[in-house]
N, C-alpha and C. Protein backbone atom coordinates (compact mmCIF):
# COMPACT_ATOMS: atom_id res chain seq x y z
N UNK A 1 -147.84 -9.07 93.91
CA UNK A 1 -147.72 -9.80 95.15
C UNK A 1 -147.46 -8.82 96.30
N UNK A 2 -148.05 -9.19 97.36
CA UNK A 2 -148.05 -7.92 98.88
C UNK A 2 -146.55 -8.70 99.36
N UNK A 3 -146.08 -7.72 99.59
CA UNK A 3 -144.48 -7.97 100.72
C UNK A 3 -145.22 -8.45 101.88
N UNK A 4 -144.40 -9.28 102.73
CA UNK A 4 -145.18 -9.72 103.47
C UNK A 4 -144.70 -8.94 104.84
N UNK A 5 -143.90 -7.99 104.66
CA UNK A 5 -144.19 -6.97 105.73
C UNK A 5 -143.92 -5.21 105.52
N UNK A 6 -144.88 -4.69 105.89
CA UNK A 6 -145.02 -3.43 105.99
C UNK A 6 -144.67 -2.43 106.56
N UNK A 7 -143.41 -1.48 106.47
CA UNK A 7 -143.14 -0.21 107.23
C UNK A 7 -143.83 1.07 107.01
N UNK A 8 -144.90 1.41 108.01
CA UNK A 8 -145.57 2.57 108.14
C UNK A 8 -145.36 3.49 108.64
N UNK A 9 -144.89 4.39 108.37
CA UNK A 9 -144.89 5.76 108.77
C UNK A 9 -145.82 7.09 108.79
N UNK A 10 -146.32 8.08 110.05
CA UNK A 10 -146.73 8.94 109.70
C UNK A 10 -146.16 10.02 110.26
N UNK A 11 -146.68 11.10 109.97
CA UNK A 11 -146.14 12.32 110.70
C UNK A 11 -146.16 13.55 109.78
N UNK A 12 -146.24 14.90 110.31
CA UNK A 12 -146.00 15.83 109.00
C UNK A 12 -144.79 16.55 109.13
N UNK A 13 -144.09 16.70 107.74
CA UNK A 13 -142.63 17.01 107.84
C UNK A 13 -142.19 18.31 107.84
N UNK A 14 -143.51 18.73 107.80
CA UNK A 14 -143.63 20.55 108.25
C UNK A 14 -143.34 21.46 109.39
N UNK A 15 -143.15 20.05 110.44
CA UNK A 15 -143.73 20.31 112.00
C UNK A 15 -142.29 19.71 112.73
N UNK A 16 -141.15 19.92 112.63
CA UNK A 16 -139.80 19.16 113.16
C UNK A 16 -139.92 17.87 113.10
N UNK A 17 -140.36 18.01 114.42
CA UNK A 17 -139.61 16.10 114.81
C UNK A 17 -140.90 15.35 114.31
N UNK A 18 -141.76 16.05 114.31
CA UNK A 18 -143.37 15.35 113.53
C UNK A 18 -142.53 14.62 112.37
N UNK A 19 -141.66 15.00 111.89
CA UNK A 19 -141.24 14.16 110.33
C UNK A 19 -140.68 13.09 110.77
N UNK A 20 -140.71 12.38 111.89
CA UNK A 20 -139.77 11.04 111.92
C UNK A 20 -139.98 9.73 111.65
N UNK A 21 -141.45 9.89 111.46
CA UNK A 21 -142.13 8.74 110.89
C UNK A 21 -141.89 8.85 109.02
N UNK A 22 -142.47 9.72 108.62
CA UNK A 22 -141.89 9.57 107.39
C UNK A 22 -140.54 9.69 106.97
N UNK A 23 -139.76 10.10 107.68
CA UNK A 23 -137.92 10.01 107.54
C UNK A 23 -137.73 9.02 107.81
N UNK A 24 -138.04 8.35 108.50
CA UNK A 24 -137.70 6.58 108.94
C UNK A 24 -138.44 5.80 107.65
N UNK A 25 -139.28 5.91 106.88
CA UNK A 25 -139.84 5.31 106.60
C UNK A 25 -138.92 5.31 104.78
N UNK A 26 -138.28 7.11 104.49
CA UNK A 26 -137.33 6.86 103.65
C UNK A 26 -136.08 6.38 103.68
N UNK A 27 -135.63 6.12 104.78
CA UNK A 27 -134.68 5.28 105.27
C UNK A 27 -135.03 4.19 105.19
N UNK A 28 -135.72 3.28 105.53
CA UNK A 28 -136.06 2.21 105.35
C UNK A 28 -136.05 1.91 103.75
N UNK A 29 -136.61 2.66 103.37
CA UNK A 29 -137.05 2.37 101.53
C UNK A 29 -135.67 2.37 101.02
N UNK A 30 -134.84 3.39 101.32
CA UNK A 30 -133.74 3.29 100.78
C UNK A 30 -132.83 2.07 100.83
N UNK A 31 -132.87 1.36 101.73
CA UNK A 31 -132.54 0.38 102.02
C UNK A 31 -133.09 -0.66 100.76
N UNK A 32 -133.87 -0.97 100.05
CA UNK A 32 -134.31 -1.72 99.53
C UNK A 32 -134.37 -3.00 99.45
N UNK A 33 -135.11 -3.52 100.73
CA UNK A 33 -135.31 -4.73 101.14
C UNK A 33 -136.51 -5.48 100.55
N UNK A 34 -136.74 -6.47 99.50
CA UNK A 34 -136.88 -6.96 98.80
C UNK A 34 -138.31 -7.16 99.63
N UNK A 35 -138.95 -7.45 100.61
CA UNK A 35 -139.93 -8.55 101.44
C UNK A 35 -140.28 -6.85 102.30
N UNK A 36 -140.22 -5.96 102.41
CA UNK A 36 -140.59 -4.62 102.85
C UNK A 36 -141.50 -4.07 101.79
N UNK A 37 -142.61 -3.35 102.20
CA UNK A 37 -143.37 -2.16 101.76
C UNK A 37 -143.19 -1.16 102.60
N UNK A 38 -142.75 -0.08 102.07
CA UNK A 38 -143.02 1.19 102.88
C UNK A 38 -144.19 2.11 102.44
N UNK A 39 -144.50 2.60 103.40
CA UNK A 39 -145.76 3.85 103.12
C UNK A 39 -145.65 5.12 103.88
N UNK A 40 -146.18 5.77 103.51
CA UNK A 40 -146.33 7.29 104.76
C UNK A 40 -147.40 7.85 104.29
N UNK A 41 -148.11 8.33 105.64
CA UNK A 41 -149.08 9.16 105.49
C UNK A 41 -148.99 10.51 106.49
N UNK A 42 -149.77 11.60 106.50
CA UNK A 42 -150.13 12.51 107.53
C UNK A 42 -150.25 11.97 108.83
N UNK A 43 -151.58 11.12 108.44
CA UNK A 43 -151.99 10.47 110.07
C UNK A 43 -152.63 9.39 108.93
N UNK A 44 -153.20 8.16 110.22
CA UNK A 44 -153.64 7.44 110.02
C UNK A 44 -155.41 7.38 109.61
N UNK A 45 -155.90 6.05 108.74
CA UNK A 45 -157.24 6.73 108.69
C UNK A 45 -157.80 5.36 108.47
N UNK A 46 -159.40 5.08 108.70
CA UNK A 46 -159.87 3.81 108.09
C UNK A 46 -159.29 3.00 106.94
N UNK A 47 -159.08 3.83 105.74
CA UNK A 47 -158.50 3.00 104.81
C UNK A 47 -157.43 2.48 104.80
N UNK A 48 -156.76 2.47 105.70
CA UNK A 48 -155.10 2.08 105.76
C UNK A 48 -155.25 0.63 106.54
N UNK A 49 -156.51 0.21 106.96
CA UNK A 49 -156.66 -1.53 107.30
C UNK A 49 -156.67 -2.47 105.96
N UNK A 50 -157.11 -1.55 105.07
CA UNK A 50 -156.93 -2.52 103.74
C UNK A 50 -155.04 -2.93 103.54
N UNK A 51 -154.53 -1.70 103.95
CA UNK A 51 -152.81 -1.87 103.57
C UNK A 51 -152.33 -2.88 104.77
N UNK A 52 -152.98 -3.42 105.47
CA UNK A 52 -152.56 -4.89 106.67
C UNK A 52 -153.04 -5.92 106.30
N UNK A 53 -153.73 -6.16 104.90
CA UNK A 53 -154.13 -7.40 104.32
C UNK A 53 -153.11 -7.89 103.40
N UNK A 54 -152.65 -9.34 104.06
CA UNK A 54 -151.83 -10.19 103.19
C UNK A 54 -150.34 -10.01 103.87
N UNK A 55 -150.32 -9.34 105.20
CA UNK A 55 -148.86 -9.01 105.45
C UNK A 55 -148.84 -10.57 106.82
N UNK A 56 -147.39 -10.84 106.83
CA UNK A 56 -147.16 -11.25 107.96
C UNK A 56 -146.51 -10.70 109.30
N UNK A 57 -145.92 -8.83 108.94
CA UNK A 57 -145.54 -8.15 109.88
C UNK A 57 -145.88 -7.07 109.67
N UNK A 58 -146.35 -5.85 110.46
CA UNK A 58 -146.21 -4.96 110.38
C UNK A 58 -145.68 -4.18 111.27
N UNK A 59 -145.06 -2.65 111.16
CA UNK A 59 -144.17 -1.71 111.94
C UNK A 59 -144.60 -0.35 111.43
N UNK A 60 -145.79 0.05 112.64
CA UNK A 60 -146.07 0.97 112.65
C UNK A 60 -145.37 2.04 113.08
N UNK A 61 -145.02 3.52 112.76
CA UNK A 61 -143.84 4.32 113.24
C UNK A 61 -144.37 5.70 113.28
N UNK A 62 -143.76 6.62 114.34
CA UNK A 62 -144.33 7.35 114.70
C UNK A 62 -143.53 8.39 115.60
N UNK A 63 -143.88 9.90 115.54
CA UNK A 63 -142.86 10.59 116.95
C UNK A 63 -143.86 10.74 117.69
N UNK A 64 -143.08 10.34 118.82
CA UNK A 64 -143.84 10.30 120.41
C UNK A 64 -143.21 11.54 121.37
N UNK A 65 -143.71 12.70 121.91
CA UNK A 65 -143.12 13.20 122.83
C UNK A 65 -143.05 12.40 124.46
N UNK A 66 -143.87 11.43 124.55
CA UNK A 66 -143.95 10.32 125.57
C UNK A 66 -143.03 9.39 125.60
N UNK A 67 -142.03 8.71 124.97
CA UNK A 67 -141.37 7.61 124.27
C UNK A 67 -140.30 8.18 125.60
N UNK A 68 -139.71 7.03 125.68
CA UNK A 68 -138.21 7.33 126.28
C UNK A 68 -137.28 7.25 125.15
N UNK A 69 -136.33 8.38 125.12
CA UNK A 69 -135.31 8.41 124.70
C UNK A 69 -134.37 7.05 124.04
N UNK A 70 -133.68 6.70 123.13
CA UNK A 70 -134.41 7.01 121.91
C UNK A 70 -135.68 6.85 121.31
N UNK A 71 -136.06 5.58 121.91
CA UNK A 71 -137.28 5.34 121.19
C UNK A 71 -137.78 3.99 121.88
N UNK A 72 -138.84 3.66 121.60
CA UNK A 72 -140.14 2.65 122.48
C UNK A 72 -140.45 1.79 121.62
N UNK A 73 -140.09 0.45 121.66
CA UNK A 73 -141.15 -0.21 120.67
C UNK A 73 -142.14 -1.76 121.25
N UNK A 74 -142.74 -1.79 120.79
CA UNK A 74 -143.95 -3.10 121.92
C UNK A 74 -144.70 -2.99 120.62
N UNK A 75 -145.13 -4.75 120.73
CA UNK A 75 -145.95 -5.10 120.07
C UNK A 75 -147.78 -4.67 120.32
N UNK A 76 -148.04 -4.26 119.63
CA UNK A 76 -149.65 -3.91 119.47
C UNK A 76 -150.66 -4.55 119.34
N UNK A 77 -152.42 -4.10 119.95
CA UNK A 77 -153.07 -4.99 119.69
C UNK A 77 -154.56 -4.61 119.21
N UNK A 78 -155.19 -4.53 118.55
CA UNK A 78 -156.43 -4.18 118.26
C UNK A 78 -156.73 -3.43 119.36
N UNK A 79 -158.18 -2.45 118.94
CA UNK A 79 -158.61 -1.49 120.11
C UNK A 79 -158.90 -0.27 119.44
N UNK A 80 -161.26 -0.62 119.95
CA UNK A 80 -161.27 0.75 119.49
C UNK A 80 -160.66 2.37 119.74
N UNK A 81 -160.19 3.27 119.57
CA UNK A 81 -160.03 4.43 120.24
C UNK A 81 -161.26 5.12 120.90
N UNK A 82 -161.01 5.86 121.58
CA UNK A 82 -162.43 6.27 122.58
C UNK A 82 -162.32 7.08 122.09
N UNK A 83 -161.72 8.00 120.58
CA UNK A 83 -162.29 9.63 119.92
C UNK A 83 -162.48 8.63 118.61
N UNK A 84 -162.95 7.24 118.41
CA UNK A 84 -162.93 6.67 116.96
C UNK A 84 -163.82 7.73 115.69
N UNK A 85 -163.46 8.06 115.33
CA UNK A 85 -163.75 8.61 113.47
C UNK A 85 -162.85 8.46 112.62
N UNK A 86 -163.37 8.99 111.49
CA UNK A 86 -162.60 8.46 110.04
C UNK A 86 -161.44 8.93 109.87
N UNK A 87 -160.97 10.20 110.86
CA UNK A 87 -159.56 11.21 111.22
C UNK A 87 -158.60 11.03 112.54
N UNK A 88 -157.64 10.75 112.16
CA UNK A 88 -156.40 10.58 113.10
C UNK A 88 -156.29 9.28 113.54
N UNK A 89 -157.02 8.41 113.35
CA UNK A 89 -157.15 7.44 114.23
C UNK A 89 -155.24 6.47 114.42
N UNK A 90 -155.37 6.07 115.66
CA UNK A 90 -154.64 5.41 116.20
C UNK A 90 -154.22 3.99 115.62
N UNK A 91 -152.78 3.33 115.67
CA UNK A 91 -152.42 2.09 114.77
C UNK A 91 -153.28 0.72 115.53
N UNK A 92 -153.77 0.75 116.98
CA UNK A 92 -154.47 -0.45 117.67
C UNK A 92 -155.92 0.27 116.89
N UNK A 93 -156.72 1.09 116.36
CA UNK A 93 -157.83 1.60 115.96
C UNK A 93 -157.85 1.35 114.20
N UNK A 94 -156.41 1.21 113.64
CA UNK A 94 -156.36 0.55 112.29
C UNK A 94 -156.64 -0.61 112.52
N UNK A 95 -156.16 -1.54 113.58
CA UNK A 95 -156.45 -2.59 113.57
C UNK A 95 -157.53 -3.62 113.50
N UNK A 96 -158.39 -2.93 114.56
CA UNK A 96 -159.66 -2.60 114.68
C UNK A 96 -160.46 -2.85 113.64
N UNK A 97 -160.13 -1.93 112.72
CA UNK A 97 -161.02 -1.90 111.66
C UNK A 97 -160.33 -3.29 110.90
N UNK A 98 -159.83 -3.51 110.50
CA UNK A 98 -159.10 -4.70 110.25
C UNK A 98 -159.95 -6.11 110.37
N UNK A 99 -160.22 -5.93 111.87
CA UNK A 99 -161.16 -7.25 112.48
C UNK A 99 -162.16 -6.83 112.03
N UNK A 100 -162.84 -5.61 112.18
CA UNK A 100 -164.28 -5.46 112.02
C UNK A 100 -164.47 -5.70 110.51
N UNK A 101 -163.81 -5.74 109.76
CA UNK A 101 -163.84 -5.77 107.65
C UNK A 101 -163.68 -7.00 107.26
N UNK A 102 -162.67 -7.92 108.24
CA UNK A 102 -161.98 -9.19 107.93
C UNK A 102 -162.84 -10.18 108.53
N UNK A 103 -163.51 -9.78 109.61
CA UNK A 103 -163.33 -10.88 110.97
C UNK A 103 -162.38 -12.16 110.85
N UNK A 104 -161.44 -11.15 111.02
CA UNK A 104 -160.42 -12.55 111.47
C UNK A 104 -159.20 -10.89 111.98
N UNK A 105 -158.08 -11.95 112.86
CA UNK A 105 -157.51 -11.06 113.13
C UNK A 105 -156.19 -10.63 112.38
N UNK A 106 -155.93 -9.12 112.92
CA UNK A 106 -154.71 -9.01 111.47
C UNK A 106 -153.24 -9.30 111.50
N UNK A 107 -152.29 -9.42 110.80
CA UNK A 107 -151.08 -9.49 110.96
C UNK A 107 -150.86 -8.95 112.37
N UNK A 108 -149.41 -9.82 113.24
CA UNK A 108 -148.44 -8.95 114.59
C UNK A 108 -148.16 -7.81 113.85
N UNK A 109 -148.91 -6.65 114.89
CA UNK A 109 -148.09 -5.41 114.41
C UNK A 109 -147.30 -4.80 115.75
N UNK A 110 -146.67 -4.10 115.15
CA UNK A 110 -145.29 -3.07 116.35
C UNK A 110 -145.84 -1.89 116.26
N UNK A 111 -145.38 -1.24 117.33
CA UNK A 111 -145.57 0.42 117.28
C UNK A 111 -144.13 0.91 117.63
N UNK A 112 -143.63 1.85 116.75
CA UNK A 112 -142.06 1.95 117.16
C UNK A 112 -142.49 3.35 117.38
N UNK A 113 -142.06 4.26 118.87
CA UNK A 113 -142.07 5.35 118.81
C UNK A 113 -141.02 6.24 119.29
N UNK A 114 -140.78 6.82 117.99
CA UNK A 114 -139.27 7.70 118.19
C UNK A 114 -139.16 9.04 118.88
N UNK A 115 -139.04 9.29 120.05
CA UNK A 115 -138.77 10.45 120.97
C UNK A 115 -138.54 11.55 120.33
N UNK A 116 -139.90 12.43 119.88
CA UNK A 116 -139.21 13.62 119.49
C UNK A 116 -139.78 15.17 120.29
N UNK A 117 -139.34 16.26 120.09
CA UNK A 117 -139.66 17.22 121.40
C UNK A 117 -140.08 18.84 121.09
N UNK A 118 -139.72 18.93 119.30
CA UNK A 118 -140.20 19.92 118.88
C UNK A 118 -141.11 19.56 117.66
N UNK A 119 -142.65 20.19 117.42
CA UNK A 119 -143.00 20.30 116.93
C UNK A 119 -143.51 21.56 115.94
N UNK A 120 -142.98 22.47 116.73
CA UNK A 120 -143.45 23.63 116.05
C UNK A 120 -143.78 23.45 114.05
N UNK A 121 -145.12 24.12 113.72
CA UNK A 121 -144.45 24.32 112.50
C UNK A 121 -143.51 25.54 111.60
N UNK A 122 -142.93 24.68 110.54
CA UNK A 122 -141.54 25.45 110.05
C UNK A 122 -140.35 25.26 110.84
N UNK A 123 -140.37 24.21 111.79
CA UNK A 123 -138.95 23.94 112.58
C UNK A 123 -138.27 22.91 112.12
N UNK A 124 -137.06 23.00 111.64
CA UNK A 124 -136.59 21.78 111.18
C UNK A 124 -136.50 20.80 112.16
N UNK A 125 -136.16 19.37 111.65
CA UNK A 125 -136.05 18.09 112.54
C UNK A 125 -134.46 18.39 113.91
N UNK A 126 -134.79 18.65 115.31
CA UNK A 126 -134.34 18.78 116.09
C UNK A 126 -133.06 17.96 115.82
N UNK A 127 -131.26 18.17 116.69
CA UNK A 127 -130.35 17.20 116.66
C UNK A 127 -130.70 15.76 116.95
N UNK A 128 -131.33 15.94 118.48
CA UNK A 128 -131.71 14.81 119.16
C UNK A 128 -132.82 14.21 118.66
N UNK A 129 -133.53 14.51 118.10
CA UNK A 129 -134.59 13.64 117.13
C UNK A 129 -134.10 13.15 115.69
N UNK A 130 -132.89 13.85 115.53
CA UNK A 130 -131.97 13.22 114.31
C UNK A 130 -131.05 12.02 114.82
N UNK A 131 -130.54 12.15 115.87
CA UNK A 131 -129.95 11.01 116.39
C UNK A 131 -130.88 9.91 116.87
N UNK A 132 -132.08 9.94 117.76
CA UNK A 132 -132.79 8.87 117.84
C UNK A 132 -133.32 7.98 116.16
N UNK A 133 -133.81 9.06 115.72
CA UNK A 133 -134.14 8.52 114.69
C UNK A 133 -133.20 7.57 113.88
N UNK A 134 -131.34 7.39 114.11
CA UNK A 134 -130.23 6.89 113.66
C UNK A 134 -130.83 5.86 114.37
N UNK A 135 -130.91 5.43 115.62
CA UNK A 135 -130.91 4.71 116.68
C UNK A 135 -131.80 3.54 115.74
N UNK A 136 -133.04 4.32 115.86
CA UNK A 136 -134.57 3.69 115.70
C UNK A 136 -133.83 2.74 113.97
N UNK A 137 -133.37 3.15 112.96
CA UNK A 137 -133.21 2.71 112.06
C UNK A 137 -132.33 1.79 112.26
N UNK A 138 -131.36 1.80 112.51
CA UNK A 138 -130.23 0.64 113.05
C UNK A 138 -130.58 -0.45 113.58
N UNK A 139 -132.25 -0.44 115.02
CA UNK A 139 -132.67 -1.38 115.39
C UNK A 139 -133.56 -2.03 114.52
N UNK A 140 -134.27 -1.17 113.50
CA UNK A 140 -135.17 -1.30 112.22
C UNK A 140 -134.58 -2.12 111.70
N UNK A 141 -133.46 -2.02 111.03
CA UNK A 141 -132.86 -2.96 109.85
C UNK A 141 -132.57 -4.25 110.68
N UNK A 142 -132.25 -4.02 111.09
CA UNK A 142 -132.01 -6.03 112.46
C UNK A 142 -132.85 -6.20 112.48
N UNK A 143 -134.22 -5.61 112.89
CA UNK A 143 -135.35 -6.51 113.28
C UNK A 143 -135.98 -6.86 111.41
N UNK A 144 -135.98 -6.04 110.88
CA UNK A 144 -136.58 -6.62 109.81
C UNK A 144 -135.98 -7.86 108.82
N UNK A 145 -134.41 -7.52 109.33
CA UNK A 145 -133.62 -8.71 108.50
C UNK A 145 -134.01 -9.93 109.34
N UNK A 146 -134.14 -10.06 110.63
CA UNK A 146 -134.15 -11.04 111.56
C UNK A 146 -135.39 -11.68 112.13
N UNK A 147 -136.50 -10.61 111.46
CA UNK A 147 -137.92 -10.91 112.06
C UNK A 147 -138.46 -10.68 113.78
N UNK A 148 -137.09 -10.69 114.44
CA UNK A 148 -137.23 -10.65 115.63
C UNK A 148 -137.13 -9.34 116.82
N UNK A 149 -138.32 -9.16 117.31
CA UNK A 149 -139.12 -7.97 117.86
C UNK A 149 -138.12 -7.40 119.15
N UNK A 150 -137.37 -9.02 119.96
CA UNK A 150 -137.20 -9.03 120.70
C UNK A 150 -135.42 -8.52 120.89
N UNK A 151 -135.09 -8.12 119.64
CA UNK A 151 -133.72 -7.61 119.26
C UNK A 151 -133.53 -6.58 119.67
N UNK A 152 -134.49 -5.40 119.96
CA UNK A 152 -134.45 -4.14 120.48
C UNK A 152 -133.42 -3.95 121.77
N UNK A 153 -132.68 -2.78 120.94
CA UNK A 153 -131.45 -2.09 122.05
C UNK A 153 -131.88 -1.49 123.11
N UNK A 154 -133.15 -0.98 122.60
CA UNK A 154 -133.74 -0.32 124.30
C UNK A 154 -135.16 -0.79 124.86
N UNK A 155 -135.78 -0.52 125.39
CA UNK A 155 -136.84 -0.70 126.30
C UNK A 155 -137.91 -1.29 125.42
N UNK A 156 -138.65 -2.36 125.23
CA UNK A 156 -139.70 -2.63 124.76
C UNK A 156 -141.20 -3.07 125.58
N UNK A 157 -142.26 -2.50 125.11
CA UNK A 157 -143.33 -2.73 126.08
C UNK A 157 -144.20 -2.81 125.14
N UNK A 158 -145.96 -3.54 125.63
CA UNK A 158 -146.71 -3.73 125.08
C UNK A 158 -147.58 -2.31 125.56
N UNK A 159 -148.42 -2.01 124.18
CA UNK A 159 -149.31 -1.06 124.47
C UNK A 159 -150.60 -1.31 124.25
């Protein structure tokens, strides 16, 4: 049986604060919330619209050097990307494919993006991208216990 909601994470954990999508995403798991799937990848790619079939939420996650401090989250909406191929693609460009495989549209998804500022690779995960990332999880576990998007401690916008 599919959980009927999904925590996605990407990022590479090679690269500092690049790891905050998949650090959030073992935080989350650790948690072991019964009605959660977690995943992580590098980046995102066509096949990952199959992993939004059968969900009723999803929470896409991610480090943003754009994000305000701690972190950004707004609900998402389909949309091709204007560099669309089978590499890197964007969580409104998973979606996308989603409609285009399903025709129908897919689960509400979120984009949570956690403020981070070093990427170098071989740099470990920055303080301040260790503390947002506290932030981002704290609002994580409320919204997923509660379902509700609109629980967020800081700034939420649609993208």
């Amino acid at each position: 049986m599919t959980a009927p909601i999904l925590v996605f994470g990407w990022g590479n954990p090679s690269r500092g604060d690049d790891a905050l999508g998949p650090l959030f995403v073992e935080r989350i798991e650790a948690l072991k919330l019964p009605h959660v799937e977690c995943l992580t990848d590098f980046q995102l790619q066509v096949e990952h619209a199959l992993d939004l079939q059968g969900r009723q939420r999803v929470l896409f996650v991610d480090a943003s050097v754009g994000a305000a401090a701690p972190f950004e989250v707004g609900e998402i909406q389909p949309m091709p990307d204007a560099s669309f191929t089978t590499h890197a693609l964007s969580p409104q460009a998973v979606m996308q494919v989603h409609v285009d495989l399903n025709d129908e549209p897919p689960p509400p998804c979120w984009l949570l993006a956690i403020r981070g500022d070093k990427f170098d690779l071989g740099t470990p995960l920055g303080e301040e991208a260790s503390a947002h990332l506290d932030a981002a999880v704290l609002w994580a576990h409320a919204w997923l216990q509660a379902g509700a998007p609109s629980a967020a401690p800081c700034r939420e916008r649609s993208r």
